[in-house]
PDB file of N, CA and C in Angstrom:
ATOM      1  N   UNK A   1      15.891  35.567  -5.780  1.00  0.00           N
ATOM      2  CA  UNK A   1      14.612  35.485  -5.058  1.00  0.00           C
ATOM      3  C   UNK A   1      13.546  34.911  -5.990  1.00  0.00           C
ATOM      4  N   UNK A   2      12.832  33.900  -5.476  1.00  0.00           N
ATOM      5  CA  UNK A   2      11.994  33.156  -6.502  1.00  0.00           C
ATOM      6  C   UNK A   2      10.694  33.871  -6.274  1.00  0.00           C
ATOM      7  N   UNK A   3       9.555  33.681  -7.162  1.00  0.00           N
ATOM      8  CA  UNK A   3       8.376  34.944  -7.983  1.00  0.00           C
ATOM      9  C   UNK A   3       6.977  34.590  -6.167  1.00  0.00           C
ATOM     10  N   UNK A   4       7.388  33.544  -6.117  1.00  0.00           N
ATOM     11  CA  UNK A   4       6.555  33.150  -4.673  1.00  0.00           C
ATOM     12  C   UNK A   4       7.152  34.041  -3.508  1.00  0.00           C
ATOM     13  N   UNK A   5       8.381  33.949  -3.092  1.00  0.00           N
ATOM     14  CA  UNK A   5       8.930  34.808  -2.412  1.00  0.00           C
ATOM     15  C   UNK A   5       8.639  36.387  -2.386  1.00  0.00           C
ATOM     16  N   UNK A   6       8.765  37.069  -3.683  1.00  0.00           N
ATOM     17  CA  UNK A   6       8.368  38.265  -4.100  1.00  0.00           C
ATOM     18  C   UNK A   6       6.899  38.726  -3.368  1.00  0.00           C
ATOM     19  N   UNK A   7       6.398  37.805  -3.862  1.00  0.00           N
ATOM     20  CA  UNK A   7       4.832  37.928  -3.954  1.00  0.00           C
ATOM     21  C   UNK A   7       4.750  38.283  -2.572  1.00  0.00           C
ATOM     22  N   UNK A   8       5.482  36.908  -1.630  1.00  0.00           N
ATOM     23  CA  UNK A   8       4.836  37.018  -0.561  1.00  0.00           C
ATOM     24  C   UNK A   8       5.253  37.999   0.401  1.00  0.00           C
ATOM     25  N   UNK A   9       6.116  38.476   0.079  1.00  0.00           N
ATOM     26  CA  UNK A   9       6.966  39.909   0.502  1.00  0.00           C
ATOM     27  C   UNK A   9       5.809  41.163   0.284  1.00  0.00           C
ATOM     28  N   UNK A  10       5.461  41.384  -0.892  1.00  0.00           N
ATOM     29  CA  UNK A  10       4.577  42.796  -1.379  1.00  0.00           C
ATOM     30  C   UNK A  10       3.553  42.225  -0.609  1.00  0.00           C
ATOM     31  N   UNK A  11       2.871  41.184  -0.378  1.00  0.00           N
ATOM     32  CA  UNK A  11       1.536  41.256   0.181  1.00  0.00           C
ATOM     33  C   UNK A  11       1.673  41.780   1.626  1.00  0.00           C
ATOM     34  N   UNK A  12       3.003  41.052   2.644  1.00  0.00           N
ATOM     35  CA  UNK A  12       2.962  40.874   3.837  1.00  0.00           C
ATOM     36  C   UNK A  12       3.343  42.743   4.007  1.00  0.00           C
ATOM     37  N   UNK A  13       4.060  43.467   3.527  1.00  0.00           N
ATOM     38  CA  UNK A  13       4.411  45.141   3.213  1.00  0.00           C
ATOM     39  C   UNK A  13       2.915  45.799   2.926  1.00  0.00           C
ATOM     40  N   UNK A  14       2.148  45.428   2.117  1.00  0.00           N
ATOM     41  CA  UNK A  14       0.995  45.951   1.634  1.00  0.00           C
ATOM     42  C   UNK A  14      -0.049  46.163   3.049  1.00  0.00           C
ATOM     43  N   UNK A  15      -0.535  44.354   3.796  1.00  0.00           N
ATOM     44  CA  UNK A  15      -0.884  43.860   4.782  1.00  0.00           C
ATOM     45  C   UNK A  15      -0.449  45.065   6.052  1.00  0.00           C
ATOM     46  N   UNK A  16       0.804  45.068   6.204  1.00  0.00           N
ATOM     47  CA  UNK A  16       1.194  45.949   7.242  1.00  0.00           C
ATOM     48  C   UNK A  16       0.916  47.292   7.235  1.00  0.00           C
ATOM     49  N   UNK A  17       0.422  47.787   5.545  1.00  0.00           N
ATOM     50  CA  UNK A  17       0.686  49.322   5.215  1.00  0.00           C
ATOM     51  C   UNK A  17      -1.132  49.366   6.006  1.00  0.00           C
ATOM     52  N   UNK A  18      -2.032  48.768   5.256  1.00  0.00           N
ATOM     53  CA  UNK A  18      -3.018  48.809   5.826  1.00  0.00           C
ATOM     54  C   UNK A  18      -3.583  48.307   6.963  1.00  0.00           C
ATOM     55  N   UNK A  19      -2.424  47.735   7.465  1.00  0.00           N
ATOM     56  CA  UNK A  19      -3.262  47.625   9.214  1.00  0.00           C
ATOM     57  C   UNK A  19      -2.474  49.178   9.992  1.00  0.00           C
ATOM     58  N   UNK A  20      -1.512  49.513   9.654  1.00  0.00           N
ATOM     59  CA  UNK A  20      -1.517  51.143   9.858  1.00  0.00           C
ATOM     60  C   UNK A  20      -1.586  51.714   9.443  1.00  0.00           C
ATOM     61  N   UNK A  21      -2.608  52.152   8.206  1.00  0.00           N
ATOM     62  CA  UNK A  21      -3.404  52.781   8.174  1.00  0.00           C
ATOM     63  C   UNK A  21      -4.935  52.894   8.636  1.00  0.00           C
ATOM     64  N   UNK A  22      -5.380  51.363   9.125  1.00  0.00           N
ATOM     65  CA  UNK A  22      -6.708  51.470   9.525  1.00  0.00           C
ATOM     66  C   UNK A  22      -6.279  51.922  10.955  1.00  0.00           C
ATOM     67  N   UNK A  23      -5.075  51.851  11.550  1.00  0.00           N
ATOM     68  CA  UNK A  23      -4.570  52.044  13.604  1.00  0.00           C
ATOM     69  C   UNK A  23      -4.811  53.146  13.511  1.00  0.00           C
ATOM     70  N   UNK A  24      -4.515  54.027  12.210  1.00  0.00           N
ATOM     71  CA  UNK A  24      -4.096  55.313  12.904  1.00  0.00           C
ATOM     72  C   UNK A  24      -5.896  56.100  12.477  1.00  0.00           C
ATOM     73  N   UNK A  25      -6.614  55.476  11.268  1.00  0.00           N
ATOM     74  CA  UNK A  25      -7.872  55.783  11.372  1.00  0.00           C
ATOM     75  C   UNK A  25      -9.210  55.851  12.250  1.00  0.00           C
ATOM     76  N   UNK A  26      -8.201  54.562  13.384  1.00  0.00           N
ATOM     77  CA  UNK A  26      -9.253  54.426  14.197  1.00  0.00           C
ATOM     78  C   UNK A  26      -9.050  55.113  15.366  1.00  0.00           C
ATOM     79  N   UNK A  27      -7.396  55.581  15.720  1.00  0.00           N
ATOM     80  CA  UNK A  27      -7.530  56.628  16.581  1.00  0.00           C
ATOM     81  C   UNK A  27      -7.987  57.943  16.479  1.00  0.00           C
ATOM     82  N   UNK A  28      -7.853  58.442  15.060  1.00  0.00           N
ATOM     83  CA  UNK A  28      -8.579  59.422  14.640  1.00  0.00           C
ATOM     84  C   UNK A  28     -10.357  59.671  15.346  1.00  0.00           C
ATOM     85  N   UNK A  29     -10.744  58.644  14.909  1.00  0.00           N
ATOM     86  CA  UNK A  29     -12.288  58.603  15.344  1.00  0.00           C
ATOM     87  C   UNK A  29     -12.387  58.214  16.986  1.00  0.00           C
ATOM     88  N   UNK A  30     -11.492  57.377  17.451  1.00  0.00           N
ATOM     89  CA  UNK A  30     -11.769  57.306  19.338  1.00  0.00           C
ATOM     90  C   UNK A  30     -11.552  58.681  19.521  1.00  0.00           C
ATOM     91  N   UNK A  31     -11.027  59.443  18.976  1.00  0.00           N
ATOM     92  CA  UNK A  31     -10.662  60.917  19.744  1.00  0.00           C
ATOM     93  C   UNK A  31     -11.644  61.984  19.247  1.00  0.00           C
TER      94      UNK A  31
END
């Protein structure tokens, strides 16, 4: 796996971690 590949792996994992974590923050507060 070449160092671009890597990269773009941890960002797109990272990306996903924090769009669920902001989903589940924001249902927190609609409720």
């Amino acid at each position: 796996m070449s160092c671009d590949a890597s990269i773009f792996f941890i960002k797109l994992s990272y990306s996903v971690h924090t769009l669920r974590r902001n989903h589940q923050t924001s249902c927190l507060i609609h409720e």
